[in-house]
PDB file of N, CA and C in Angstrom:
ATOM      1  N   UNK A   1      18.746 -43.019  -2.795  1.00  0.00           N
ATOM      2  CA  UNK A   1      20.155 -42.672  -2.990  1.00  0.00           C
ATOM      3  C   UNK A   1      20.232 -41.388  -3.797  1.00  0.00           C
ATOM      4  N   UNK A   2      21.144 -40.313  -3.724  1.00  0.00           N
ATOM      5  CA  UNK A   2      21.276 -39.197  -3.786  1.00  0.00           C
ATOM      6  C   UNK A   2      22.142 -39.377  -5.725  1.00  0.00           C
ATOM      7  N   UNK A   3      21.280 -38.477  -6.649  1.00  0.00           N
ATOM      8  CA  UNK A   3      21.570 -38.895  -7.794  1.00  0.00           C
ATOM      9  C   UNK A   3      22.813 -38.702  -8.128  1.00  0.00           C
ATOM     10  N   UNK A   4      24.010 -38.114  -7.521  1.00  0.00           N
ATOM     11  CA  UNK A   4      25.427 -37.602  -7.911  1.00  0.00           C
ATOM     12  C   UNK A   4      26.089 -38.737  -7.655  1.00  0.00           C
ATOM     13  N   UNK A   5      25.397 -39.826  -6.288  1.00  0.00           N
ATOM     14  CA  UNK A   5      25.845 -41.259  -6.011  1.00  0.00           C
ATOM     15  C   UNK A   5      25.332 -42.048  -7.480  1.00  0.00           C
ATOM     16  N   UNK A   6      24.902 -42.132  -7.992  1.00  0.00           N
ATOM     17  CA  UNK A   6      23.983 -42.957  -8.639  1.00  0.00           C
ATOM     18  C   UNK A   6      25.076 -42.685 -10.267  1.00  0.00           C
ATOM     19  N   UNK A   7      24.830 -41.270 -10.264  1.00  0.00           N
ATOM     20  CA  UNK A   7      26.161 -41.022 -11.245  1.00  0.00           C
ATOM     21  C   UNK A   7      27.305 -41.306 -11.427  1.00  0.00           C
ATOM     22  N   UNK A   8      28.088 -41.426 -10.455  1.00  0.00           N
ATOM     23  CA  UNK A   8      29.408 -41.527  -9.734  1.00  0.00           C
ATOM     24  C   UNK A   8      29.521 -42.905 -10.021  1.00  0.00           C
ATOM     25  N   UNK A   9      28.331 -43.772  -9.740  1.00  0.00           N
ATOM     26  CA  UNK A   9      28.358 -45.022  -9.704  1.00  0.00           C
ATOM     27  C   UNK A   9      28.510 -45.976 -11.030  1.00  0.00           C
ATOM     28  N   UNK A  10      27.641 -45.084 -11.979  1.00  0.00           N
ATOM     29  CA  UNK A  10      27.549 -45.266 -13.550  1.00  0.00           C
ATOM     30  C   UNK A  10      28.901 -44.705 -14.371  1.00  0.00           C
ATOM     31  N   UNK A  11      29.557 -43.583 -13.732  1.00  0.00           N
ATOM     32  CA  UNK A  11      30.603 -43.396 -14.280  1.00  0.00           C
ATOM     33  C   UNK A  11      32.309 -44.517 -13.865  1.00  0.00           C
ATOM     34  N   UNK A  12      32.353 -44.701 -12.532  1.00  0.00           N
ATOM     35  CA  UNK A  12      33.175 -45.716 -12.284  1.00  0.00           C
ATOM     36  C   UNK A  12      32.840 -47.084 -13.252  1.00  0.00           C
ATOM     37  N   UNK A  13      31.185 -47.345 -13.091  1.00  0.00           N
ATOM     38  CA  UNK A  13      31.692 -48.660 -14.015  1.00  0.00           C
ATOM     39  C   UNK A  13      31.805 -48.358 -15.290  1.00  0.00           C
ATOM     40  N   UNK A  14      31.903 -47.455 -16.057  1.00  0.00           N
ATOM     41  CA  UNK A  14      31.936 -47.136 -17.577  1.00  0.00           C
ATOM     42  C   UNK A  14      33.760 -47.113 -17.771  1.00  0.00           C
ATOM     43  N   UNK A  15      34.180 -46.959 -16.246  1.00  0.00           N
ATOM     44  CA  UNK A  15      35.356 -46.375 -16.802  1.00  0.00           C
ATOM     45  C   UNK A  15      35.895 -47.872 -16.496  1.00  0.00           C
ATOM     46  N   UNK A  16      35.693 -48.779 -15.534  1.00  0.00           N
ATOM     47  CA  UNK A  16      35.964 -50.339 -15.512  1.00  0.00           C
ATOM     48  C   UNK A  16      35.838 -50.961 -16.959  1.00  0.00           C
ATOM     49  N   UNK A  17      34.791 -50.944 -17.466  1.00  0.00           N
ATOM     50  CA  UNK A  17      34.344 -51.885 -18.576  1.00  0.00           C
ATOM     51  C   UNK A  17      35.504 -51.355 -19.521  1.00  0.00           C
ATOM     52  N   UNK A  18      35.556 -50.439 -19.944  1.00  0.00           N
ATOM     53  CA  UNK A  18      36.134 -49.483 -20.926  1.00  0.00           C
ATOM     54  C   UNK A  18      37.547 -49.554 -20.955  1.00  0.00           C
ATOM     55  N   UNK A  19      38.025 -49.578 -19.779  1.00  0.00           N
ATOM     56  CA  UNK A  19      39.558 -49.599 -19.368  1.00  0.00           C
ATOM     57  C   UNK A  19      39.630 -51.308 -19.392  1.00  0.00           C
ATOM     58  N   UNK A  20      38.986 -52.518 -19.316  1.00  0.00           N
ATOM     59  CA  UNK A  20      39.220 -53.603 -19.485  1.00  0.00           C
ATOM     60  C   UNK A  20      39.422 -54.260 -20.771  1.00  0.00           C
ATOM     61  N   UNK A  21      38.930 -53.373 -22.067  1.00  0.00           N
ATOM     62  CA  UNK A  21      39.112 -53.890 -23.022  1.00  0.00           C
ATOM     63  C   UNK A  21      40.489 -53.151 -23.495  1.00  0.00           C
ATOM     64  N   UNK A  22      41.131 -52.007 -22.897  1.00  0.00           N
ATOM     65  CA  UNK A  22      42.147 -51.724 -23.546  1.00  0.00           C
ATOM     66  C   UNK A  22      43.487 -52.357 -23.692  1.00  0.00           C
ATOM     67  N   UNK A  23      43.886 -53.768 -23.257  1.00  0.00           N
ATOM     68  CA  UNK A  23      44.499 -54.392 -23.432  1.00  0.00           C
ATOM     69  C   UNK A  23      44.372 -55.077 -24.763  1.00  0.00           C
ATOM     70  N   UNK A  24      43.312 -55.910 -24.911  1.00  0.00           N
ATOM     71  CA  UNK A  24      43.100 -56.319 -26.117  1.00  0.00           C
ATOM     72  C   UNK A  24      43.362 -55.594 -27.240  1.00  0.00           C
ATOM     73  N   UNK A  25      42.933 -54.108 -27.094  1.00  0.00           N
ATOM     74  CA  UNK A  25      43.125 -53.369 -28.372  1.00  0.00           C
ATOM     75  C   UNK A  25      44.425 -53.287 -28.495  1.00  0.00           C
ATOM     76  N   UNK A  26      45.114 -52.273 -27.384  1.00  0.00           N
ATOM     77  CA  UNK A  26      46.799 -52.334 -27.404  1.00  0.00           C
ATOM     78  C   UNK A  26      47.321 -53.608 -27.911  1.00  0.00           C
ATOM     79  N   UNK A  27      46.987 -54.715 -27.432  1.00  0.00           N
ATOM     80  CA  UNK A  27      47.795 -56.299 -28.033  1.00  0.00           C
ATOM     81  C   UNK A  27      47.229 -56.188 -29.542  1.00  0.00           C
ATOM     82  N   UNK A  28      46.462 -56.176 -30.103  1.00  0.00           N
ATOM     83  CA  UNK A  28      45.940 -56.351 -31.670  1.00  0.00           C
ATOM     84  C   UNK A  28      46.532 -54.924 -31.856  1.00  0.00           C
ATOM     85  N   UNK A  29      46.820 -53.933 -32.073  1.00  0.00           N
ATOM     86  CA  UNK A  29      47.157 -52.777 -32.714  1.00  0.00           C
ATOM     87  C   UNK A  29      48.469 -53.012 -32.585  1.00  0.00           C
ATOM     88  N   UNK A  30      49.236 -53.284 -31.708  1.00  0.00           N
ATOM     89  CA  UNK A  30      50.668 -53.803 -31.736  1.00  0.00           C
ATOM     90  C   UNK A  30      51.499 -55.202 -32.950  1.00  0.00           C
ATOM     91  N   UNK A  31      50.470 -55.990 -32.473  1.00  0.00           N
ATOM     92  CA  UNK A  31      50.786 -57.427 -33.138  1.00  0.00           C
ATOM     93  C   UNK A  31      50.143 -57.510 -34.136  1.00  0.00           C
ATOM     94  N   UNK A  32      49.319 -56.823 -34.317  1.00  0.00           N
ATOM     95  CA  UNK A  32      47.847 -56.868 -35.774  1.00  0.00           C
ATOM     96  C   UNK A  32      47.639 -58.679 -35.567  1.00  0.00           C
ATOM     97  N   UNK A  33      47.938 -59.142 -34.637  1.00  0.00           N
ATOM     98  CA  UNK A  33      47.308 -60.574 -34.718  1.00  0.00           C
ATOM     99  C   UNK A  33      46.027 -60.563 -34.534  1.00  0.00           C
ATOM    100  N   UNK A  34      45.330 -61.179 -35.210  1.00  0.00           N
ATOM    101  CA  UNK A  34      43.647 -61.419 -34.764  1.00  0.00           C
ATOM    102  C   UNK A  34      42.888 -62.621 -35.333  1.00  0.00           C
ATOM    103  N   UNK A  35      43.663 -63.341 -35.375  1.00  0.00           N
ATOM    104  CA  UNK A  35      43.347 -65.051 -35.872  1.00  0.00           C
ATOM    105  C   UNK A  35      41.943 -65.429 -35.215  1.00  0.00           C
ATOM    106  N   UNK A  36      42.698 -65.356 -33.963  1.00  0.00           N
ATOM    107  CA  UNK A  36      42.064 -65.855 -32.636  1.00  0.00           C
ATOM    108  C   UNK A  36      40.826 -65.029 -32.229  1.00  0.00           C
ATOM    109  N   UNK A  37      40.966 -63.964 -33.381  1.00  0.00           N
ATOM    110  CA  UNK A  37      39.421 -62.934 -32.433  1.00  0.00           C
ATOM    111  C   UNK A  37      38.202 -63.891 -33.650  1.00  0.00           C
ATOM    112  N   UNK A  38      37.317 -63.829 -32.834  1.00  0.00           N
ATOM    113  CA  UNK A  38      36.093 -64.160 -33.432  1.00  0.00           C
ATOM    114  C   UNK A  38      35.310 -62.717 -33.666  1.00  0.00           C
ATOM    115  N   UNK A  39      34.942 -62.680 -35.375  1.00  0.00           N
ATOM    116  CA  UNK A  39      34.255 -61.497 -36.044  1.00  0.00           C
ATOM    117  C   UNK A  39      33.474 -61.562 -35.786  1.00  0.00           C
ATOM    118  N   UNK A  40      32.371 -62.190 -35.736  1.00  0.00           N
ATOM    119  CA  UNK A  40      30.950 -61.653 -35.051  1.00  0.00           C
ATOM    120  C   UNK A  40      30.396 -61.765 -33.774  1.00  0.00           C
ATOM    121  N   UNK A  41      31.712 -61.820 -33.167  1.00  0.00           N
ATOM    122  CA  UNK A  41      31.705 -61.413 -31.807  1.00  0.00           C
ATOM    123  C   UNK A  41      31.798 -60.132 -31.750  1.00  0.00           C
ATOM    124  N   UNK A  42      32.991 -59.241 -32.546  1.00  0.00           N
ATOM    125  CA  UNK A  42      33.145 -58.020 -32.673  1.00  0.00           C
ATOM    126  C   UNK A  42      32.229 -57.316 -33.427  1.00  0.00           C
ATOM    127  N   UNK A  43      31.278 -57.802 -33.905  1.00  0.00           N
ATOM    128  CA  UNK A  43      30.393 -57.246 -34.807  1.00  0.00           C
ATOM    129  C   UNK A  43      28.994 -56.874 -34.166  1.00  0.00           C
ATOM    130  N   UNK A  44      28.684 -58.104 -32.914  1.00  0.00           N
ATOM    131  CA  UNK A  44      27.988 -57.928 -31.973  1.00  0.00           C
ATOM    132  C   UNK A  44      27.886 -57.114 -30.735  1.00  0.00           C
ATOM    133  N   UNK A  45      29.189 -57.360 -30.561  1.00  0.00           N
ATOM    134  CA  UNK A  45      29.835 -56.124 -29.681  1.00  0.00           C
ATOM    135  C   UNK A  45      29.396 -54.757 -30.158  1.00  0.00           C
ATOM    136  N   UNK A  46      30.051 -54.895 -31.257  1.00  0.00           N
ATOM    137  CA  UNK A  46      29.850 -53.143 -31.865  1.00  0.00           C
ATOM    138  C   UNK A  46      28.813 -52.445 -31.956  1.00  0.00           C
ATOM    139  N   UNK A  47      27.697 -53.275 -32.291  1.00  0.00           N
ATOM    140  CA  UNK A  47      26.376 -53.064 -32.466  1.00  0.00           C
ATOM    141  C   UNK A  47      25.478 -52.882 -30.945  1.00  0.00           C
ATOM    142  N   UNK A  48      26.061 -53.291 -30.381  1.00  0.00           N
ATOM    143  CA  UNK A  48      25.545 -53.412 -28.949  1.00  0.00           C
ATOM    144  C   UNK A  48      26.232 -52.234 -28.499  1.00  0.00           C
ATOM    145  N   UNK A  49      27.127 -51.890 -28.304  1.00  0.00           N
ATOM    146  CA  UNK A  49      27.683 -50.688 -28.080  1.00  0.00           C
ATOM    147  C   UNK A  49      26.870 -49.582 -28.471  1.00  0.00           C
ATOM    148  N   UNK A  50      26.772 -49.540 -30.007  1.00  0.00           N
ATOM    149  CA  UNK A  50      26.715 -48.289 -30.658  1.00  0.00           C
ATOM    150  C   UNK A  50      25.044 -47.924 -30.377  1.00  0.00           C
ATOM    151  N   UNK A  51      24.358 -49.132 -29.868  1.00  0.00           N
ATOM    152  CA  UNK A  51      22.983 -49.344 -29.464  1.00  0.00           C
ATOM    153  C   UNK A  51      23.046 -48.877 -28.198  1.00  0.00           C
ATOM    154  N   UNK A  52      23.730 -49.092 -27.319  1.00  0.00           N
ATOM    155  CA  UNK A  52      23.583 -48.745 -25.861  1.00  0.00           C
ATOM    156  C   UNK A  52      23.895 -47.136 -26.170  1.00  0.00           C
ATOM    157  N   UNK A  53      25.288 -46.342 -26.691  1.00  0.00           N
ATOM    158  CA  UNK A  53      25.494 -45.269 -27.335  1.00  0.00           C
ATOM    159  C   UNK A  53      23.777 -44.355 -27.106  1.00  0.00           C
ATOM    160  N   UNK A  54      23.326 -44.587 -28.069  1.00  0.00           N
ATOM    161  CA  UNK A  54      22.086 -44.120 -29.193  1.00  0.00           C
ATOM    162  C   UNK A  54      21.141 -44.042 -27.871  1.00  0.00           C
ATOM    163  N   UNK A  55      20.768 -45.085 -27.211  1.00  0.00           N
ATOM    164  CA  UNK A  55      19.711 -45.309 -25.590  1.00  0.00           C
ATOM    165  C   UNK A  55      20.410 -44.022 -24.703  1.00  0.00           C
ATOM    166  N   UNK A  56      21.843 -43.763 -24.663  1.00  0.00           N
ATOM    167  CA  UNK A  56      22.164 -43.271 -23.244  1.00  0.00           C
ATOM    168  C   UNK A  56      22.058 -41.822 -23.920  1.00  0.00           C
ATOM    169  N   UNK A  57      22.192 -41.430 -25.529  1.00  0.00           N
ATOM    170  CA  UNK A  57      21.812 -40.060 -25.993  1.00  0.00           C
ATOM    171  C   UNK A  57      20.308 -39.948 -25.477  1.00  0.00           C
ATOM    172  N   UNK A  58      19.394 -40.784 -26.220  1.00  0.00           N
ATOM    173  CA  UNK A  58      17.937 -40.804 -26.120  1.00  0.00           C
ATOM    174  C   UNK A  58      17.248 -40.601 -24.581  1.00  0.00           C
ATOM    175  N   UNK A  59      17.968 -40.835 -23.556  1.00  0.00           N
ATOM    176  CA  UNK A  59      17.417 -40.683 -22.234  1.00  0.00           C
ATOM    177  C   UNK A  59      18.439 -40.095 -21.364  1.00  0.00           C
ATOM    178  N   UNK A  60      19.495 -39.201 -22.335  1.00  0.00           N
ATOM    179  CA  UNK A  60      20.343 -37.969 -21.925  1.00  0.00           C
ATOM    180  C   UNK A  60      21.009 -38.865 -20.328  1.00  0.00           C
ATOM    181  N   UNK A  61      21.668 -39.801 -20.522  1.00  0.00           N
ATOM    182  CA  UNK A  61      22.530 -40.730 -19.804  1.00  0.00           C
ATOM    183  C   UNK A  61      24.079 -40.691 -20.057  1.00  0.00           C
ATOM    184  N   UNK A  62      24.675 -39.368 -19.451  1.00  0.00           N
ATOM    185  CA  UNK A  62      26.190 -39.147 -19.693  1.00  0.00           C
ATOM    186  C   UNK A  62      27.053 -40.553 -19.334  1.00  0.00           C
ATOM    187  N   UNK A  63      26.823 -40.951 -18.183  1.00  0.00           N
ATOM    188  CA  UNK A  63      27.614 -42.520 -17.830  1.00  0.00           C
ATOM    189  C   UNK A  63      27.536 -43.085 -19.211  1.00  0.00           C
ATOM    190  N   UNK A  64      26.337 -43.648 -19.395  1.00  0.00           N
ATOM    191  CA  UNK A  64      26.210 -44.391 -21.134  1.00  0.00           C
ATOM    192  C   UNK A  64      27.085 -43.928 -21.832  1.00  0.00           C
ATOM    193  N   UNK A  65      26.573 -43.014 -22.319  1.00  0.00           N
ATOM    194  CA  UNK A  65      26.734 -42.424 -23.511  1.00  0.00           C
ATOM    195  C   UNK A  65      28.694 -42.520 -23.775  1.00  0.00           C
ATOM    196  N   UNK A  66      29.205 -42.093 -22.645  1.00  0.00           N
ATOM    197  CA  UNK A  66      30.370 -41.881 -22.642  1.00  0.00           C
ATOM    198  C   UNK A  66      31.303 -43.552 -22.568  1.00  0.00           C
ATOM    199  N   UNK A  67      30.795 -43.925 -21.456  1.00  0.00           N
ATOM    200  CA  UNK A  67      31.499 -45.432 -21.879  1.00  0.00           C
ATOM    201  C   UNK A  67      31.354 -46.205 -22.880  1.00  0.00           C
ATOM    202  N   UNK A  68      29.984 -46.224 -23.327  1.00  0.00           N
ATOM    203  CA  UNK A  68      29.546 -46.963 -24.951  1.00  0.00           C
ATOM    204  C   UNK A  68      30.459 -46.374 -25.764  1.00  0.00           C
ATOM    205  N   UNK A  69      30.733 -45.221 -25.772  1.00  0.00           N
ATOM    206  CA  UNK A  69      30.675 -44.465 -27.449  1.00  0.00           C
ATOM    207  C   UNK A  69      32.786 -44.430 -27.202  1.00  0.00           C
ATOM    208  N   UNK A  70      33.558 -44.209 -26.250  1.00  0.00           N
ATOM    209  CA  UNK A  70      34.565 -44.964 -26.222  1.00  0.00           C
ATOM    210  C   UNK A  70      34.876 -46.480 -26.442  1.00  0.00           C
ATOM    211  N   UNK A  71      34.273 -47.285 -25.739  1.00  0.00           N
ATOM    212  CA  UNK A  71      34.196 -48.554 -26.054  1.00  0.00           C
ATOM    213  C   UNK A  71      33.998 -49.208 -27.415  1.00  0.00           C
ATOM    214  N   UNK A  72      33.251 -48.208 -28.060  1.00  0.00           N
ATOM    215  CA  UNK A  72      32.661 -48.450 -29.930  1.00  0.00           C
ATOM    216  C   UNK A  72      33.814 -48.155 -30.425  1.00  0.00           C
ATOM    217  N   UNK A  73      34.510 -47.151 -30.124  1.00  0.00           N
ATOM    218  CA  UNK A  73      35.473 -46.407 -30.814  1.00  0.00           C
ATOM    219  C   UNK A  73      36.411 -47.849 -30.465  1.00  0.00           C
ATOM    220  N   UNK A  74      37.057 -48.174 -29.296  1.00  0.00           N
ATOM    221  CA  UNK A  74      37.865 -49.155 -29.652  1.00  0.00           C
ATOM    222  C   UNK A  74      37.842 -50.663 -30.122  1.00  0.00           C
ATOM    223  N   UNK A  75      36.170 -51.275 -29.728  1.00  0.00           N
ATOM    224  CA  UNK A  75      35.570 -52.353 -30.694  1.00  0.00           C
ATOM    225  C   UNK A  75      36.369 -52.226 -32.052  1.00  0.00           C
ATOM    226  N   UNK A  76      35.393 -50.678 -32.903  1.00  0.00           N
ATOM    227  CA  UNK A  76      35.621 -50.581 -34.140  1.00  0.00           C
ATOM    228  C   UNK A  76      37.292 -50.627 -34.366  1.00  0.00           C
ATOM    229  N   UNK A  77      38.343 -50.220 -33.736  1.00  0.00           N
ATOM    230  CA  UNK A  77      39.805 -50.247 -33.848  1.00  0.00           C
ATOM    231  C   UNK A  77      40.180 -51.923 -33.868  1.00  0.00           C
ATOM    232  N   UNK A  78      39.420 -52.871 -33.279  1.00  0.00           N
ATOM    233  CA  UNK A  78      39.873 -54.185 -33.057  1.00  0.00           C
ATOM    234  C   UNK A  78      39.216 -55.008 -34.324  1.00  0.00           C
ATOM    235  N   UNK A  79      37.707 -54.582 -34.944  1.00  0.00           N
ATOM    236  CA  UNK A  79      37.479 -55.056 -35.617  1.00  0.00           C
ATOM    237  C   UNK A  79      37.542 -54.252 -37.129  1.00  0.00           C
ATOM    238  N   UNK A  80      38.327 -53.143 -36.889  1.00  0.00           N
ATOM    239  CA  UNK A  80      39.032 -53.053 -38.368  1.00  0.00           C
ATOM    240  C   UNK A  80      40.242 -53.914 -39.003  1.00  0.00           C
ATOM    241  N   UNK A  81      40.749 -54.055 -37.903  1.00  0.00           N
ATOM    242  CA  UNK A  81      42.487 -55.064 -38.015  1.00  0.00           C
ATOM    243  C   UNK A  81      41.731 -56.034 -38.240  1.00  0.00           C
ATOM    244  N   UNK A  82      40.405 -56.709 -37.502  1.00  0.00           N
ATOM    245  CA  UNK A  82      40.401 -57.992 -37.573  1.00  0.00           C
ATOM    246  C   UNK A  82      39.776 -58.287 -39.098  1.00  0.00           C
ATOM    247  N   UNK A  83      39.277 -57.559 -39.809  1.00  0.00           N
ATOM    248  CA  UNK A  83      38.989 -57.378 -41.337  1.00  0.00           C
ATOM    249  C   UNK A  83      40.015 -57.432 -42.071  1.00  0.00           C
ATOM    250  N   UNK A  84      40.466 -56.574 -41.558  1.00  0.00           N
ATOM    251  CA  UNK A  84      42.151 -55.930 -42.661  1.00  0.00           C
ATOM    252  C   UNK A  84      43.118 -57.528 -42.648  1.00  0.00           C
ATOM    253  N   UNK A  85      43.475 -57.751 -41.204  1.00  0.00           N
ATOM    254  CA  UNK A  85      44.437 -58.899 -41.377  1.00  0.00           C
ATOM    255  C   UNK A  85      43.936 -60.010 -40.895  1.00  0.00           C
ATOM    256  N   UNK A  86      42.588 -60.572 -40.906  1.00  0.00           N
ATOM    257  CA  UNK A  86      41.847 -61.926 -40.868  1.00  0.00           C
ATOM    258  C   UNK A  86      42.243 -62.527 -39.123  1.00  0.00           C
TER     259      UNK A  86
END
């Protein structure tokens, strides 16, 4: 398969994954509710993110790099509220 397919392919799902959590954030940044979020879920998340991040720099992986390091950015937005207001 021709690598611009292969790209194309890594960038659609970065932009799926990425665009699926933005509800959640919008609902918690709106409502600051976060009872219901479990913290070290978000803590795992984040870390996993910011890990996948760091891999897609290290083996110069724009798809990665770009969906992780958005995705961290809004983890970290869900699990600041979820600190701030429990």
């Amino acid at each position: 398969m021709d690598m611009n397919y292969v790209a194309l392919i890594g960038l659609i799902a970065g932009i799926c994954t990425t665009i699926s959590f933005l509800p959640q954030v919008i609902k918690t940044v709106r409502t600051k509710e976060t009872k219901a979020l479990s913290l070290p879920m978000y803590i795992v998340l984040a870390l996993g993110m910011f890990l996948w991040t760091v891999y897609g720099i290290f083996i110069k992986d724009v798809p990665i790099v770009l969906a992780n390091s958005i995705s961290l950015m809004l983890a970290l937005t869900v699990l600041r509220l979820k600190i701030k207001f429990g």
